[in-house]
N, C-alpha and C. Protein backbone atom coordinates (compact mmCIF):
# COMPACT_ATOMS: atom_id res chain seq x y z
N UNK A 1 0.83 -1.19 0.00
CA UNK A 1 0.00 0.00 0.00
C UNK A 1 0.88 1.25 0.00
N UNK A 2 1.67 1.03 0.70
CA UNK A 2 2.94 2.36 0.73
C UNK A 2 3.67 2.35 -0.92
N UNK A 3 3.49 1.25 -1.28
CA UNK A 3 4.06 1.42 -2.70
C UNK A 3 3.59 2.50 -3.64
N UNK A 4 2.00 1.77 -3.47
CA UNK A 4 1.32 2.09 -4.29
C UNK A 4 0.79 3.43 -4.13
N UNK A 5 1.10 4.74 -3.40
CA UNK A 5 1.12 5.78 -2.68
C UNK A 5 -0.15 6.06 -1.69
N UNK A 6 -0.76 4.86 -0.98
CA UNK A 6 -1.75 5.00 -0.14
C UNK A 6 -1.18 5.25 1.25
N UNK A 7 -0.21 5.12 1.77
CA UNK A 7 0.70 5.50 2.89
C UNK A 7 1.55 5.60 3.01
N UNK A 8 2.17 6.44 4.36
CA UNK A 8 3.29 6.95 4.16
C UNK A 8 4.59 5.93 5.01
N UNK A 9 5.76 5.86 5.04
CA UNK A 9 6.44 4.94 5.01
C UNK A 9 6.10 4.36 6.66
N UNK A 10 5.74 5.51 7.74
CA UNK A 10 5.61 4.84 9.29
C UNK A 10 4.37 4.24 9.00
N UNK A 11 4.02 3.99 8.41
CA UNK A 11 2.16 3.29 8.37
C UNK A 11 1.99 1.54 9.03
N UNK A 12 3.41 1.24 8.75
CA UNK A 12 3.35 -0.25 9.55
C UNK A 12 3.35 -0.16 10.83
N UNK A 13 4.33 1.31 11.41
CA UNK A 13 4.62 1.05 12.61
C UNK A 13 2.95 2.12 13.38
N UNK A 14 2.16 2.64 12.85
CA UNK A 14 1.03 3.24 13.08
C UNK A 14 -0.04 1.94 13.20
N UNK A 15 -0.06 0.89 12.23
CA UNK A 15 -0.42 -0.31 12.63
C UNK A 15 -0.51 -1.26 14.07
N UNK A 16 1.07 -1.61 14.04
CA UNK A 16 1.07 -2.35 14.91
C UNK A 16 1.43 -1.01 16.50
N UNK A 17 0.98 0.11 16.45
CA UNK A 17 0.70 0.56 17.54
C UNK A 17 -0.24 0.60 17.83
N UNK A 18 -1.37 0.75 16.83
CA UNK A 18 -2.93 0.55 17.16
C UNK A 18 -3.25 -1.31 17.73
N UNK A 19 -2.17 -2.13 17.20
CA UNK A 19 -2.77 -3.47 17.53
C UNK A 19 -2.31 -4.24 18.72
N UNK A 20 -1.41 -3.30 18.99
CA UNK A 20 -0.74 -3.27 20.92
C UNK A 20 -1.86 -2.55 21.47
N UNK A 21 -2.85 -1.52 21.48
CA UNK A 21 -3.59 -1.22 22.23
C UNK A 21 -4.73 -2.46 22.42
N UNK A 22 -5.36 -3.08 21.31
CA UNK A 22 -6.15 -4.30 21.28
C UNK A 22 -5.97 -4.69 19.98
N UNK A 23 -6.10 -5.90 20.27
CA UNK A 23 -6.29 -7.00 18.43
C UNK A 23 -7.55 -6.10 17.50
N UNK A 24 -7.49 -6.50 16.72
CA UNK A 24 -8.39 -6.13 15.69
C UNK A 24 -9.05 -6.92 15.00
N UNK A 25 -8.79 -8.20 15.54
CA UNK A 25 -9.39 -9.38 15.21
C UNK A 25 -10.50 -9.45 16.16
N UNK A 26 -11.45 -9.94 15.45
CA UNK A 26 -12.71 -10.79 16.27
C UNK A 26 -13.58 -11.74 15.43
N UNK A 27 -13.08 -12.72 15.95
CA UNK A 27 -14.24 -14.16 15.57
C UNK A 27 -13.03 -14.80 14.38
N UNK A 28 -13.32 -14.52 13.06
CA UNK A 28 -12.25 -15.40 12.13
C UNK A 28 -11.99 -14.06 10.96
N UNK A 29 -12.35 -12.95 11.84
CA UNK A 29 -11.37 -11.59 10.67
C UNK A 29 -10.78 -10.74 12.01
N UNK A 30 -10.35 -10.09 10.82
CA UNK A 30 -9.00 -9.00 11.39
C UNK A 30 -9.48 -7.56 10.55
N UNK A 31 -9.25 -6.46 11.22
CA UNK A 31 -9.70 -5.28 10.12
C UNK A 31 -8.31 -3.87 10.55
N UNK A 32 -7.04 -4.98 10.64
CA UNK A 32 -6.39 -3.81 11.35
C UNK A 32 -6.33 -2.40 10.52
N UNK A 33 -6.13 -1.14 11.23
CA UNK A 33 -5.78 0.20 10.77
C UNK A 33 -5.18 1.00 11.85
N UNK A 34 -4.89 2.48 11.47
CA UNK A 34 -4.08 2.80 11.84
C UNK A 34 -5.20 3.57 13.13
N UNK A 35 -4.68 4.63 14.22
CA UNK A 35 -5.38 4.89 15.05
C UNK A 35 -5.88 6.41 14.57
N UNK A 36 -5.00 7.02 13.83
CA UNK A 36 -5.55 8.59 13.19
C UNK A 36 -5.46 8.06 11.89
N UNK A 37 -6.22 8.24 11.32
CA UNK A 37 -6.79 8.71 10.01
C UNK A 37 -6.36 9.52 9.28
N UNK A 38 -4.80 9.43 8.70
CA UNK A 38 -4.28 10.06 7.91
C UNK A 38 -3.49 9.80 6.86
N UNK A 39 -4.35 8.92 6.08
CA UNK A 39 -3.24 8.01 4.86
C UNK A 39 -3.40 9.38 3.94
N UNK A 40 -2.34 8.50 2.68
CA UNK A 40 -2.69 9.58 1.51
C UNK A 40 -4.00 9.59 0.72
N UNK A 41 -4.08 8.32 1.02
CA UNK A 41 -5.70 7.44 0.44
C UNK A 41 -6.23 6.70 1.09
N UNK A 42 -7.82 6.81 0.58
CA UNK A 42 -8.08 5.76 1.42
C UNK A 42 -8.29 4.11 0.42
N UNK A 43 -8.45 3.36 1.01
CA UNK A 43 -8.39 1.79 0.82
C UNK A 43 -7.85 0.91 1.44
N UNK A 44 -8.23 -0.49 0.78
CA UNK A 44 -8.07 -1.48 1.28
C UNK A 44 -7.72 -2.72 0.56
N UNK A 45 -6.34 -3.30 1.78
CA UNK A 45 -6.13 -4.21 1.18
C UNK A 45 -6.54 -5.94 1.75
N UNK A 46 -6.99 -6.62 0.86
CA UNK A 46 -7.60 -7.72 1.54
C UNK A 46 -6.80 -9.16 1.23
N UNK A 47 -6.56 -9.71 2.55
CA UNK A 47 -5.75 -11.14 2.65
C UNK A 47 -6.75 -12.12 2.65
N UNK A 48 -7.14 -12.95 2.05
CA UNK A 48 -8.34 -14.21 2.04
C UNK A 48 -6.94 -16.06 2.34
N UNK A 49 -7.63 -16.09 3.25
CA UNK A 49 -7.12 -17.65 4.06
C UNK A 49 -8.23 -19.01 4.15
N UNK A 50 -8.89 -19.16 3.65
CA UNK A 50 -9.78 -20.31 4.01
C UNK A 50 -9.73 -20.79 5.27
N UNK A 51 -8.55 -21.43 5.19
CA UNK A 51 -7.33 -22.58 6.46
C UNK A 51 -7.62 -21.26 7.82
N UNK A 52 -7.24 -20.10 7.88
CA UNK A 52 -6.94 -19.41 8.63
C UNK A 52 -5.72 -18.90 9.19
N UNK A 53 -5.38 -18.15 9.39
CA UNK A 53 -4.06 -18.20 10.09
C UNK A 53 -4.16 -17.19 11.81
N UNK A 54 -3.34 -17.53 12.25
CA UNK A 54 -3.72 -17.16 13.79
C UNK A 54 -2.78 -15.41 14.03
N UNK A 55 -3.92 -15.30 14.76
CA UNK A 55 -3.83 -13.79 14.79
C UNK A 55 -4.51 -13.21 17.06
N UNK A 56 -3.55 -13.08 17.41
CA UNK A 56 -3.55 -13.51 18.52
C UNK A 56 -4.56 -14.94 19.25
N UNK A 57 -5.64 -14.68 19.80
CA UNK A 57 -6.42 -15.76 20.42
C UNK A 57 -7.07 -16.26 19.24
N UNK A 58 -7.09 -15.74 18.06
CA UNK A 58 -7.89 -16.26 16.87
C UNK A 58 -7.49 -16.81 15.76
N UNK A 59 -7.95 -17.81 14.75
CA UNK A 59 -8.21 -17.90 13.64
C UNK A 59 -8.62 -17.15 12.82
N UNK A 60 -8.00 -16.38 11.71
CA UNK A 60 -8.34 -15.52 11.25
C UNK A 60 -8.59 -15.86 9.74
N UNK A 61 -9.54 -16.00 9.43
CA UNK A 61 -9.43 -16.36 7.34
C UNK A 61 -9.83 -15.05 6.53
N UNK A 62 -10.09 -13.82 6.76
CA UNK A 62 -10.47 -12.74 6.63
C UNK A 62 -9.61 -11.61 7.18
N UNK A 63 -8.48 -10.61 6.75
CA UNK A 63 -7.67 -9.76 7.12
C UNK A 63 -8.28 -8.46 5.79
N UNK A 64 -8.63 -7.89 6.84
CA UNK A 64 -8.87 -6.42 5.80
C UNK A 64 -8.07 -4.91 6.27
N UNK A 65 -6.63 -4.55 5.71
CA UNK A 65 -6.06 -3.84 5.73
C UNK A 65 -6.59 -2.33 5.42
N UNK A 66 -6.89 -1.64 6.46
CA UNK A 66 -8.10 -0.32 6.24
C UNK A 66 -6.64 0.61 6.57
N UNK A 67 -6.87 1.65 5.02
CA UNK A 67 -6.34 2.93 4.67
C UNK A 67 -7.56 4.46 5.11
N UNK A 68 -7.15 5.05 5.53
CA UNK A 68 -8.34 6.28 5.39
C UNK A 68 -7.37 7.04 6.03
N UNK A 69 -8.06 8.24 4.48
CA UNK A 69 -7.60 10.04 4.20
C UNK A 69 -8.08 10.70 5.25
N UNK A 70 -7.80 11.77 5.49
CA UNK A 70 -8.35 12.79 6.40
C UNK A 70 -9.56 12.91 5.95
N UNK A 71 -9.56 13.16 4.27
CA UNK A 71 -11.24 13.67 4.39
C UNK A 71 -11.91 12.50 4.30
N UNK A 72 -11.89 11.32 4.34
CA UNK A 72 -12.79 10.46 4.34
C UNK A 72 -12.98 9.60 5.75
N UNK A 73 -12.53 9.96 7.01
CA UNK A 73 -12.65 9.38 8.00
C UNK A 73 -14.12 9.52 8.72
N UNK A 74 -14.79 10.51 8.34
CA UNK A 74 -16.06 10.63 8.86
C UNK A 74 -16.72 9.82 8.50
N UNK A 75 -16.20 8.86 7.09
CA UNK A 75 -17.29 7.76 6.61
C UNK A 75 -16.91 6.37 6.96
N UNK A 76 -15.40 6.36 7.72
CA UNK A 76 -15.03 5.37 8.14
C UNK A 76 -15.57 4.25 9.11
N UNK A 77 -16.07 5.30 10.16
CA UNK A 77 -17.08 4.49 11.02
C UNK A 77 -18.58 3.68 10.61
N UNK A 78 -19.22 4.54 9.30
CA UNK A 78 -20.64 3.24 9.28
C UNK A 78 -19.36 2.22 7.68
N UNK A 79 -18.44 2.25 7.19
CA UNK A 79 -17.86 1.01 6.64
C UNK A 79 -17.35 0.21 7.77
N UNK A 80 -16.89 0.61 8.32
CA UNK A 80 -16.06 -0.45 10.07
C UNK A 80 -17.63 -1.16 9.96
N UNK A 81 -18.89 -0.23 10.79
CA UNK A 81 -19.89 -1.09 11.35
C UNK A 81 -20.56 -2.38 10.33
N UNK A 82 -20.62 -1.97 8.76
CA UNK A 82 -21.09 -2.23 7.89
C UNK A 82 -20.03 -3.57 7.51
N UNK A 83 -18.78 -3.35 7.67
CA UNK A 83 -18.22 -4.91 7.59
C UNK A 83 -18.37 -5.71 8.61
N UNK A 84 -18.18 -4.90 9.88
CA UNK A 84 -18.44 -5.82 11.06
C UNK A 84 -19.43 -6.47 11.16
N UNK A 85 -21.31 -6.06 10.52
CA UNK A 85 -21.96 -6.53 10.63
C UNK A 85 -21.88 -7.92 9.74
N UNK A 86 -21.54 -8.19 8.78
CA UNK A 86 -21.52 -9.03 7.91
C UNK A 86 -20.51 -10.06 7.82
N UNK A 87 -19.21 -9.68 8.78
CA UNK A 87 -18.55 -10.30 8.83
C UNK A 87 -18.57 -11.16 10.13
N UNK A 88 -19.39 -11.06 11.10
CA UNK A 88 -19.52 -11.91 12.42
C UNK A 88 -20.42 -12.92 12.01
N UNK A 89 -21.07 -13.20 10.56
CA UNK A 89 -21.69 -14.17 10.28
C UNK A 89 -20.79 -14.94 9.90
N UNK A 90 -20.20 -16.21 10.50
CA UNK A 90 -19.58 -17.28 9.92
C UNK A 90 -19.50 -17.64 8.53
N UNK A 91 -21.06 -17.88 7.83
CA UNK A 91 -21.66 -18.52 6.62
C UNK A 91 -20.95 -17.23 5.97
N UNK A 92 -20.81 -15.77 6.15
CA UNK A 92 -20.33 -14.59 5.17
C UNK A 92 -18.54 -15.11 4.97
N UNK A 93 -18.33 -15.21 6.55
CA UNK A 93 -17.16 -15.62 6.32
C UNK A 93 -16.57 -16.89 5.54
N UNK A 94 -16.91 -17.70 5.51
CA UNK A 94 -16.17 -19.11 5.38
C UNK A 94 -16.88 -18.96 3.84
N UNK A 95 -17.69 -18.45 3.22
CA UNK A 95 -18.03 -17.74 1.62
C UNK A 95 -16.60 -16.97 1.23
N UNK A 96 -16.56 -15.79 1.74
CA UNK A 96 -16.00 -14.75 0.76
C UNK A 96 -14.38 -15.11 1.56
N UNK A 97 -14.32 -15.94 2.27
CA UNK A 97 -12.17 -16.57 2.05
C UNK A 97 -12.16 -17.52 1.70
N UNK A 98 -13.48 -18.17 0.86
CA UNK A 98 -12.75 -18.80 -0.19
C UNK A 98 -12.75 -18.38 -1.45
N UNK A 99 -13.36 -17.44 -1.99
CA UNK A 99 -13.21 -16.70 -3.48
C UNK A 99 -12.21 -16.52 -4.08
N UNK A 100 -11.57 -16.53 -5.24
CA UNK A 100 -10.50 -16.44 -5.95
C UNK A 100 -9.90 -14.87 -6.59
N UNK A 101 -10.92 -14.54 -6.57
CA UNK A 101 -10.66 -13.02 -7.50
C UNK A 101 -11.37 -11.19 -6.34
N UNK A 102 -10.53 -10.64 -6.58
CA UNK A 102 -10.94 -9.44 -6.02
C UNK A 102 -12.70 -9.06 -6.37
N UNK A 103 -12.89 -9.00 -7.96
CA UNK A 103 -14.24 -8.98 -8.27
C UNK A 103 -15.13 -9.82 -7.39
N UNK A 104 -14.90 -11.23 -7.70
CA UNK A 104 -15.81 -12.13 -7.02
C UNK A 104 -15.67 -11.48 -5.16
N UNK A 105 -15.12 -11.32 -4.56
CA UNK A 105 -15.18 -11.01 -3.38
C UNK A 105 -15.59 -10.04 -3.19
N UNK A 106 -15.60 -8.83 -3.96
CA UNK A 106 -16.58 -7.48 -3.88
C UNK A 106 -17.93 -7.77 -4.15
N UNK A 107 -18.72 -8.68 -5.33
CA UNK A 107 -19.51 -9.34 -5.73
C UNK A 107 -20.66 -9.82 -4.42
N UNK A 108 -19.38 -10.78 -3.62
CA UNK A 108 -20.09 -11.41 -3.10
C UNK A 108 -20.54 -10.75 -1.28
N UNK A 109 -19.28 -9.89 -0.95
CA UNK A 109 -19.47 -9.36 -0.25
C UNK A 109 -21.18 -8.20 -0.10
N UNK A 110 -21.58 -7.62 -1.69
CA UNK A 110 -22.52 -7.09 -1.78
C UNK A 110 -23.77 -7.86 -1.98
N UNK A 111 -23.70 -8.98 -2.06
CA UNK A 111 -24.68 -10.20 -1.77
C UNK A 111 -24.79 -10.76 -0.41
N UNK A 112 -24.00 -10.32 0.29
CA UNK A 112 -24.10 -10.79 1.83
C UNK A 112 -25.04 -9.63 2.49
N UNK A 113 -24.53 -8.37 2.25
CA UNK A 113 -25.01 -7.20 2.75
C UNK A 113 -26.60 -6.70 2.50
N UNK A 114 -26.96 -7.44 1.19
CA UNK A 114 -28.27 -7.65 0.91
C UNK A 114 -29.60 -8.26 1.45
């Protein structure tokens, strides 16, 4: 993401300071970000695991790497609630980490939310 000019080079270490305060995982996803809201962009990058991989007390098959701009942080909070809701459903989960393609997982993610 820092490559690609969505953050700036401390953005890992803005990460894992937000994930020393608490995990960001709950249930079998992860949605880490940073604690201020100041990328160059906003977006996201998404890790899909079927298997899972462990992410403190959890299994995690769902990692969604959240970018957000200054001006778009006010909309940050109903996307947080809006994945969270959809993603504490197991059946959403154990669907969209196994998909193959970015499309299909945007696809299907907007078929869950439905």
């Amino acid at each position: 993401m820092n490559r690609d000019g969505y953050t700036d080079e401390d953005f890992f270490a803005k990460i894992m300071e937000r994930e020393a305060m608490s995990s960001t995982a709950f249930g079998q996803v992860a949605i880490p970000h940073a604690i201020k809201m100041e990328s160059r962009k906003t977006g996201m990058f998404i890790y899909l695991n079927p298997n899972g991989i462990k992410w403190d007390n959890f299994n995690v098959k769902i990692v969604l790497l959240i970018t957000v701009s200054g001006e778009d942080r006010k909309i940050f909070r109903d996307v947080f609630d809006a994945l969270a809701t959809i993603l504490t459903d197991d059946k959403h989960v154990n669907l969209l980490s196994s998909v193959h393609s970015f499309d299909h997982f945007i696809n299907q993610l907007i078929t869950c939310w439905e």
